[in-house]
N, C-alpha and C. Protein backbone atom coordinates (compact mmCIF):
# COMPACT_ATOMS: atom_id res chain seq x y z
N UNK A 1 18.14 73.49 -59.72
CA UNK A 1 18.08 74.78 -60.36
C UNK A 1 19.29 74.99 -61.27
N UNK A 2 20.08 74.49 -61.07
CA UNK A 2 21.48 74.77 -62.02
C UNK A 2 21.81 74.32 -62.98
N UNK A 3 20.91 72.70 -62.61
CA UNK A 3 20.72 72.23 -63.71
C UNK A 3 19.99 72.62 -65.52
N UNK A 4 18.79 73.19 -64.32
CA UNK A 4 18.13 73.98 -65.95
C UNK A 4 18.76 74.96 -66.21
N UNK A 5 19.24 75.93 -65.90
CA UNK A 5 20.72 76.81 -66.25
C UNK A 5 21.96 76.61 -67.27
N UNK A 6 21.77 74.99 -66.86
CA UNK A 6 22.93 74.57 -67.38
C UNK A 6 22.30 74.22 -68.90
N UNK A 7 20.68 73.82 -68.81
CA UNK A 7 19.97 73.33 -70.39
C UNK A 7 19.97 74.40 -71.41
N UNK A 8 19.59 75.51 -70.37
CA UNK A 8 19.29 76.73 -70.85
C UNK A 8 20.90 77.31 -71.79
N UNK A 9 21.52 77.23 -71.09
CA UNK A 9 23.00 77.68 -71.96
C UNK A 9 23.15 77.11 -72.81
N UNK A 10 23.37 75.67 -72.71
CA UNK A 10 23.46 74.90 -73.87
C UNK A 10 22.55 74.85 -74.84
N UNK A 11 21.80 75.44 -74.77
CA UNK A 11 20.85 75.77 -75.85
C UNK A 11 20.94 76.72 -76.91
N UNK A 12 21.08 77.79 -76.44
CA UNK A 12 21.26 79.26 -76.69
C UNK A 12 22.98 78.99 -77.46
N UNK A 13 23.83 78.17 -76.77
CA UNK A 13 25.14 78.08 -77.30
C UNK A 13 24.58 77.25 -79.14
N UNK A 14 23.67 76.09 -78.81
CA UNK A 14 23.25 75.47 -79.97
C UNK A 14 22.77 76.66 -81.02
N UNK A 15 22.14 77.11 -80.48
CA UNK A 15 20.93 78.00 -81.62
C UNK A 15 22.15 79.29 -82.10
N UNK A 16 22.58 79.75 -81.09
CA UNK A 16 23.89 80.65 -82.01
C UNK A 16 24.49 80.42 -82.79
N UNK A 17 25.20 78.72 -82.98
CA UNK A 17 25.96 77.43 -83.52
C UNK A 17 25.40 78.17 -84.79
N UNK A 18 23.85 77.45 -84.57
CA UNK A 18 22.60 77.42 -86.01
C UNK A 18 23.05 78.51 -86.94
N UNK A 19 22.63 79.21 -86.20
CA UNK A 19 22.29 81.00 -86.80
C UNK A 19 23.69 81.14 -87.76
N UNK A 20 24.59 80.71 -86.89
CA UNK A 20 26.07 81.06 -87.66
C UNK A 20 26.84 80.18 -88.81
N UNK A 21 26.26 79.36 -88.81
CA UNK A 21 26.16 78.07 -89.87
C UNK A 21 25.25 78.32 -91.16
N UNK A 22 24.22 78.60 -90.80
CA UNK A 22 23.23 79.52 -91.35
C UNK A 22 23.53 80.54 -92.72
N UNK A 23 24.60 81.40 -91.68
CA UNK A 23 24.97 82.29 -92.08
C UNK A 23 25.85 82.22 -93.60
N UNK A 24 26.72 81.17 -92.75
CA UNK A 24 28.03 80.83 -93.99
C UNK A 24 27.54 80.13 -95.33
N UNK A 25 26.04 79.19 -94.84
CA UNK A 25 25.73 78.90 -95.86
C UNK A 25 25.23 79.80 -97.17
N UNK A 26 24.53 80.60 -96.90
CA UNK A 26 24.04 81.69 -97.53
C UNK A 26 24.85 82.40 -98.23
N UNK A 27 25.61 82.80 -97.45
CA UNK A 27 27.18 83.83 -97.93
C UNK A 27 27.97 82.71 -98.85
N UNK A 28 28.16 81.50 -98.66
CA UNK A 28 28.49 81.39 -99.73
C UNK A 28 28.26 80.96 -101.26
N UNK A 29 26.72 80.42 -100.98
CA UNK A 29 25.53 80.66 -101.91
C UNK A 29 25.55 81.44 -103.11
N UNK A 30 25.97 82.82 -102.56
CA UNK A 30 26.05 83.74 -103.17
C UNK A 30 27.38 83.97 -103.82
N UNK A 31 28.41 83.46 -103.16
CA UNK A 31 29.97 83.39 -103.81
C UNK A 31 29.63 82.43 -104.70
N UNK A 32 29.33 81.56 -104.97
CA UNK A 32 29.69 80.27 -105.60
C UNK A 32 28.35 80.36 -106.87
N UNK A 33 27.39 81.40 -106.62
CA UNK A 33 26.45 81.15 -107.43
C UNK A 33 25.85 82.70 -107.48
N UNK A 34 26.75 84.00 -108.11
CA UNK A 34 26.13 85.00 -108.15
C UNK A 34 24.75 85.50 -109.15
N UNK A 35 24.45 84.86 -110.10
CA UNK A 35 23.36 84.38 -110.46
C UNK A 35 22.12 84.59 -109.85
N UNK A 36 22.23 83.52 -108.56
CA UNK A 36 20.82 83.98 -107.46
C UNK A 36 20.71 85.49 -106.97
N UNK A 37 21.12 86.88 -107.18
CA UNK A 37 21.46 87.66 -107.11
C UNK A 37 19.98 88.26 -108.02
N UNK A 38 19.48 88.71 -107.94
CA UNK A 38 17.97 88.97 -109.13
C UNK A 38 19.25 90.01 -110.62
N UNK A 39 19.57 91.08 -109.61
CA UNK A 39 20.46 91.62 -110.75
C UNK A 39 21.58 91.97 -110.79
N UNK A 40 22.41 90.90 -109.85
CA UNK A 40 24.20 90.96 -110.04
C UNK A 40 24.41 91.97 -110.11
N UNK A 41 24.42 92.69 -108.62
CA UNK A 41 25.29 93.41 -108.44
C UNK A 41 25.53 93.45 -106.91
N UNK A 42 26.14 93.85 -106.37
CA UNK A 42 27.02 94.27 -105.20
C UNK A 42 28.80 93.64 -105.51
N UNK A 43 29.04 93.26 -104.33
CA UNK A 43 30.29 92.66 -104.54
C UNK A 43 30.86 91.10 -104.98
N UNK A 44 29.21 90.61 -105.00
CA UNK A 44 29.47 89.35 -105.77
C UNK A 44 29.05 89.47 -107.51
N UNK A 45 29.38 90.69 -108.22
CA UNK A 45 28.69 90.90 -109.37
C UNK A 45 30.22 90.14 -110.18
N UNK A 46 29.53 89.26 -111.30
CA UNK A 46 30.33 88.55 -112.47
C UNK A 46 31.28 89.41 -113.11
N UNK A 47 32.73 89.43 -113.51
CA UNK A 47 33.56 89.98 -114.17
C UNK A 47 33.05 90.39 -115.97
N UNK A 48 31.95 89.93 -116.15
CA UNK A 48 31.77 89.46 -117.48
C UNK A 48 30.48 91.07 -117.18
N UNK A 49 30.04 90.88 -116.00
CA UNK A 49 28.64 92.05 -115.78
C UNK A 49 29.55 93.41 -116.90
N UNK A 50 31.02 93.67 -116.65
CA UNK A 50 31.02 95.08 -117.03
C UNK A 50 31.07 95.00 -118.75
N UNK A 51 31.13 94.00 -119.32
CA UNK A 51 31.49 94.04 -120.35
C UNK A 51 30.72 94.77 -121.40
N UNK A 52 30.31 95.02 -122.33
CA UNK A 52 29.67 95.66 -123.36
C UNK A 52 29.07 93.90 -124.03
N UNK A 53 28.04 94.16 -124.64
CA UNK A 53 27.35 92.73 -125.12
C UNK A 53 28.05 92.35 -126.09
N UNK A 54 28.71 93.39 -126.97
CA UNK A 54 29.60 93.31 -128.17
C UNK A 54 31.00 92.42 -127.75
N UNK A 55 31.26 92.52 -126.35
CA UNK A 55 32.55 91.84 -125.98
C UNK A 55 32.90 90.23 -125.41
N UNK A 56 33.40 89.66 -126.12
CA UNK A 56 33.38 88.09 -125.64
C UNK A 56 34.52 88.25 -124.16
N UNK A 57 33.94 87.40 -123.66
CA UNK A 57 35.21 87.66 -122.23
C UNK A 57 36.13 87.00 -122.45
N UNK A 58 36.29 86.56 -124.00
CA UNK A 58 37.86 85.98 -124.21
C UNK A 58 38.87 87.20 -124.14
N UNK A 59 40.05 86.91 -124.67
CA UNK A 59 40.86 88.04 -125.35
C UNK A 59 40.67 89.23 -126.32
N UNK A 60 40.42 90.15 -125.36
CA UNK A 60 40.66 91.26 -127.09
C UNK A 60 41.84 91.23 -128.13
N UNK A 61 41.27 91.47 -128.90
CA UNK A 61 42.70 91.48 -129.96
C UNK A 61 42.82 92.87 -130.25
N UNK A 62 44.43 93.62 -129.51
CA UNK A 62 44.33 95.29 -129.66
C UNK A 62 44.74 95.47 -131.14
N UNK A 63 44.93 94.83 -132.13
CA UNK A 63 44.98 94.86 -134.26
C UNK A 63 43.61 95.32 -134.33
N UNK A 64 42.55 94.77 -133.78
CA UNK A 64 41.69 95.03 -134.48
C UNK A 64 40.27 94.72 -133.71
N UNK A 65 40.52 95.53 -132.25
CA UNK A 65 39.53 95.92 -131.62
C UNK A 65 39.00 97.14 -131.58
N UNK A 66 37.50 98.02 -132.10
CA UNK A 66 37.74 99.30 -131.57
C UNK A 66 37.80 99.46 -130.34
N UNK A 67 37.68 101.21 -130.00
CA UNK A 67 37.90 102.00 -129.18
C UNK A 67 36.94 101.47 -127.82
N UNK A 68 36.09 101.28 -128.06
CA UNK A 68 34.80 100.49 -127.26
C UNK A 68 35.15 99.25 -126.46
N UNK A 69 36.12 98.44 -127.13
CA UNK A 69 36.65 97.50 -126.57
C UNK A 69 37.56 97.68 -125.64
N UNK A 70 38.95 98.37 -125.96
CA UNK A 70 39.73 98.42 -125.70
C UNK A 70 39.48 98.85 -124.54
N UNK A 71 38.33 100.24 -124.52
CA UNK A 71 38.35 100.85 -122.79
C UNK A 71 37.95 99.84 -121.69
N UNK A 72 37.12 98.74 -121.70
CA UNK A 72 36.75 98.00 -120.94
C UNK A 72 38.59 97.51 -119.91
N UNK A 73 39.40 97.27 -120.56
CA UNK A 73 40.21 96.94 -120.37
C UNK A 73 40.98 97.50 -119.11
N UNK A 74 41.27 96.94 -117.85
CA UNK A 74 41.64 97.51 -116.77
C UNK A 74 42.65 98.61 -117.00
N UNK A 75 42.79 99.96 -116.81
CA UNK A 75 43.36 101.00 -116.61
C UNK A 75 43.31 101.78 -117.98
N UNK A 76 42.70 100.57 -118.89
CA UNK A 76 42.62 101.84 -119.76
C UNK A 76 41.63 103.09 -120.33
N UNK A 77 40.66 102.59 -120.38
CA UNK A 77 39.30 103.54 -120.40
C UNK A 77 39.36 103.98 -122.04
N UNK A 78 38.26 105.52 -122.21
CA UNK A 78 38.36 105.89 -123.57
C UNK A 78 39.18 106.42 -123.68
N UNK A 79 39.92 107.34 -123.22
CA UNK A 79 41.06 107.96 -123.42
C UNK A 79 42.46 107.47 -124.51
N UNK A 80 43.00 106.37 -123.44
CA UNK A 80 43.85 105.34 -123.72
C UNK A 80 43.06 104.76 -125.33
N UNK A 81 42.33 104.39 -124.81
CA UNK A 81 41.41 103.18 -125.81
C UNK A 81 41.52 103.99 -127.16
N UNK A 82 41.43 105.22 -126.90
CA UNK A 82 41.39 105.99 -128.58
C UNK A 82 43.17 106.32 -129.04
N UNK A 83 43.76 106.36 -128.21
CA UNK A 83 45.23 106.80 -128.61
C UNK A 83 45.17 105.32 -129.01
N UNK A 84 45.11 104.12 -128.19
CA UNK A 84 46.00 103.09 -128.58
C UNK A 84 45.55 102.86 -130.49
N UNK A 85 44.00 102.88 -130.61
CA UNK A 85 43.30 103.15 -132.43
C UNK A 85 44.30 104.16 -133.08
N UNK A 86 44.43 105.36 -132.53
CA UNK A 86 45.18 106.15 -133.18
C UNK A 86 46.65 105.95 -133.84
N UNK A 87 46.89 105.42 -132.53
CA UNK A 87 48.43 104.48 -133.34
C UNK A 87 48.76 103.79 -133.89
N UNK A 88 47.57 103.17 -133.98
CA UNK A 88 47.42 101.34 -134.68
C UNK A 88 47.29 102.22 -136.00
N UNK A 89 46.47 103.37 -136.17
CA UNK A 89 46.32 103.70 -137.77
C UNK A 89 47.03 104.57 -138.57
N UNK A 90 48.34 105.06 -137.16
CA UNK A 90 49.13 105.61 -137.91
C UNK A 90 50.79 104.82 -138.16
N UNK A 91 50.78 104.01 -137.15
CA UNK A 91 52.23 102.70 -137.18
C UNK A 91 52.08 101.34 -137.72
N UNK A 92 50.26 101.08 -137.97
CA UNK A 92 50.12 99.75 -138.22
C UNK A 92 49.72 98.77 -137.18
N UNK A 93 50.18 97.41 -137.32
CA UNK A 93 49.82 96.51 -135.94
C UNK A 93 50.71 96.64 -134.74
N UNK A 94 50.24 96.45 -133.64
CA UNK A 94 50.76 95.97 -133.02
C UNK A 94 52.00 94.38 -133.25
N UNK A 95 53.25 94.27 -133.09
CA UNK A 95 53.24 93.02 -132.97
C UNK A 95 53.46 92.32 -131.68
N UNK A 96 53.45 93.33 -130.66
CA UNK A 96 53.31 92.35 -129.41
C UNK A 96 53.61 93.19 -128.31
N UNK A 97 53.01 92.70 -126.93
CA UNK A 97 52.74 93.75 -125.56
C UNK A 97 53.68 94.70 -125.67
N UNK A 98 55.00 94.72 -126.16
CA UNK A 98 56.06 95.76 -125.57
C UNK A 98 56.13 97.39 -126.87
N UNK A 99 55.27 96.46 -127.58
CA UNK A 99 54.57 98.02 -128.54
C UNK A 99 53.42 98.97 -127.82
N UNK A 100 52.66 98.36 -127.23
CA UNK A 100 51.86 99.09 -126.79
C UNK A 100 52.48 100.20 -125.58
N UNK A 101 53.80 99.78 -124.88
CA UNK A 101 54.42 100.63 -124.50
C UNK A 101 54.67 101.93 -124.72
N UNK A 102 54.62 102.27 -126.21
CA UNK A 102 54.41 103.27 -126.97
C UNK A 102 53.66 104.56 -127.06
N UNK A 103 52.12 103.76 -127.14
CA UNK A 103 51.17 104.53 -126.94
C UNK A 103 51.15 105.13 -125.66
N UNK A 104 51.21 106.61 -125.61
CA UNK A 104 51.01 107.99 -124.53
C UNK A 104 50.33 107.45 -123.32
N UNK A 105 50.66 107.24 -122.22
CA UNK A 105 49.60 106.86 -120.66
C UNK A 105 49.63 105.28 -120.72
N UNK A 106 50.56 105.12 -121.81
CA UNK A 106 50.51 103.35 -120.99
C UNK A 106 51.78 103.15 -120.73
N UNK A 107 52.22 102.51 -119.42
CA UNK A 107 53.36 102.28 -118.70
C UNK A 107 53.25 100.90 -118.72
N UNK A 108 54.14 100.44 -117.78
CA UNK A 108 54.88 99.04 -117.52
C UNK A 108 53.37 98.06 -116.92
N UNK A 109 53.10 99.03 -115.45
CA UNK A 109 52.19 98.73 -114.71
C UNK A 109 50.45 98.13 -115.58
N UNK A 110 49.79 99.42 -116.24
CA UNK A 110 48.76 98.91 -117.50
C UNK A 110 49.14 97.71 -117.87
N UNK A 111 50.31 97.73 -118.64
CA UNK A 111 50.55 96.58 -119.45
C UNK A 111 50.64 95.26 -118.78
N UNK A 112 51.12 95.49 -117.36
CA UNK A 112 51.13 94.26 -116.74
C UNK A 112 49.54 93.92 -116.24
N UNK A 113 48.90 94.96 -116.17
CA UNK A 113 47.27 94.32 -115.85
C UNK A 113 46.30 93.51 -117.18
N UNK A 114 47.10 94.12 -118.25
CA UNK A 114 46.62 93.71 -119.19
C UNK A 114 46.87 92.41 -120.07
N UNK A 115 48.01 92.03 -119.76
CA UNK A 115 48.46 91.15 -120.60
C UNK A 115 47.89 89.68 -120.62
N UNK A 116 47.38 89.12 -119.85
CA UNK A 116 46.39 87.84 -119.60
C UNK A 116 45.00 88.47 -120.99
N UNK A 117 44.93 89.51 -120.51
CA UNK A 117 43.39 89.85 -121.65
C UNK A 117 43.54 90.37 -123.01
N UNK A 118 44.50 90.67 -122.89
CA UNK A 118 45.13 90.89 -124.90
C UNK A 118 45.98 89.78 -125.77
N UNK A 119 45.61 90.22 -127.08
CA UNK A 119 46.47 88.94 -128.09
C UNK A 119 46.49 89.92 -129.06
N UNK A 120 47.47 89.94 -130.11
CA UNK A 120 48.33 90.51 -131.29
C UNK A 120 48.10 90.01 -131.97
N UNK A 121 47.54 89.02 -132.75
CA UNK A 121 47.41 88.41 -133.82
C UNK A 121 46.23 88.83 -135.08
């Protein structure tokens, strides 16, 4: 009798094994390939999902991106996005991250989220 007890556990220990193996495969299915997703979204949705179609997920260039662009840009939104145009058309170009300092509501912090995704040129 203890014996089948003993089949019986080890079984149930196997098939939990399964289930949980299972599991990871799937989950990461979905990390590695958000795509299979019908319409990308939850928390495996693509960085590229928020973009506007108009926006390449390269670098914006803040010389001569509009307002549309610019808000995509972490912390800045339309707000920001229209002062930073506003300044550009009343000071000219930018020539590099520590100008944008300038523009009203952007601090150290913005600028440091931003700087991988902007270029001056």
């Amino acid at each position: 009798m203890q014996r089948i007890g003993a089949f019986f556990e080890t079984r149930w220990v196997a098939v939990c094994l399964a289930v949980v193996a299972a599991m990871i495969v799937v989950v990461s299915a979905f990390m590695w390939y958000p795509s299979l997703l019908s319409n990308n979204t939850g928390m495996f949705r693509s960085a590229t999902h928020f973009l506007p179609e108009t926006v390449s997920p390269g670098r914006v260039n803040v010389n001569t991106a509009p307002a549309e662009e610019l808000a995509v840009l972490p912390g800045i939104g339309e707000t920001r996005a229209h002062a930073i145009v506003a300044w550009r058309e009343e000071n000219g170009c930018f020539s590099g991250p520590e100008d944008l300092m300038q523009v009203h509501g952007i601090g150290p912090k913005i600028l440091e989220n931003i700087m991988d995704m902007t270029k001056y040129n």
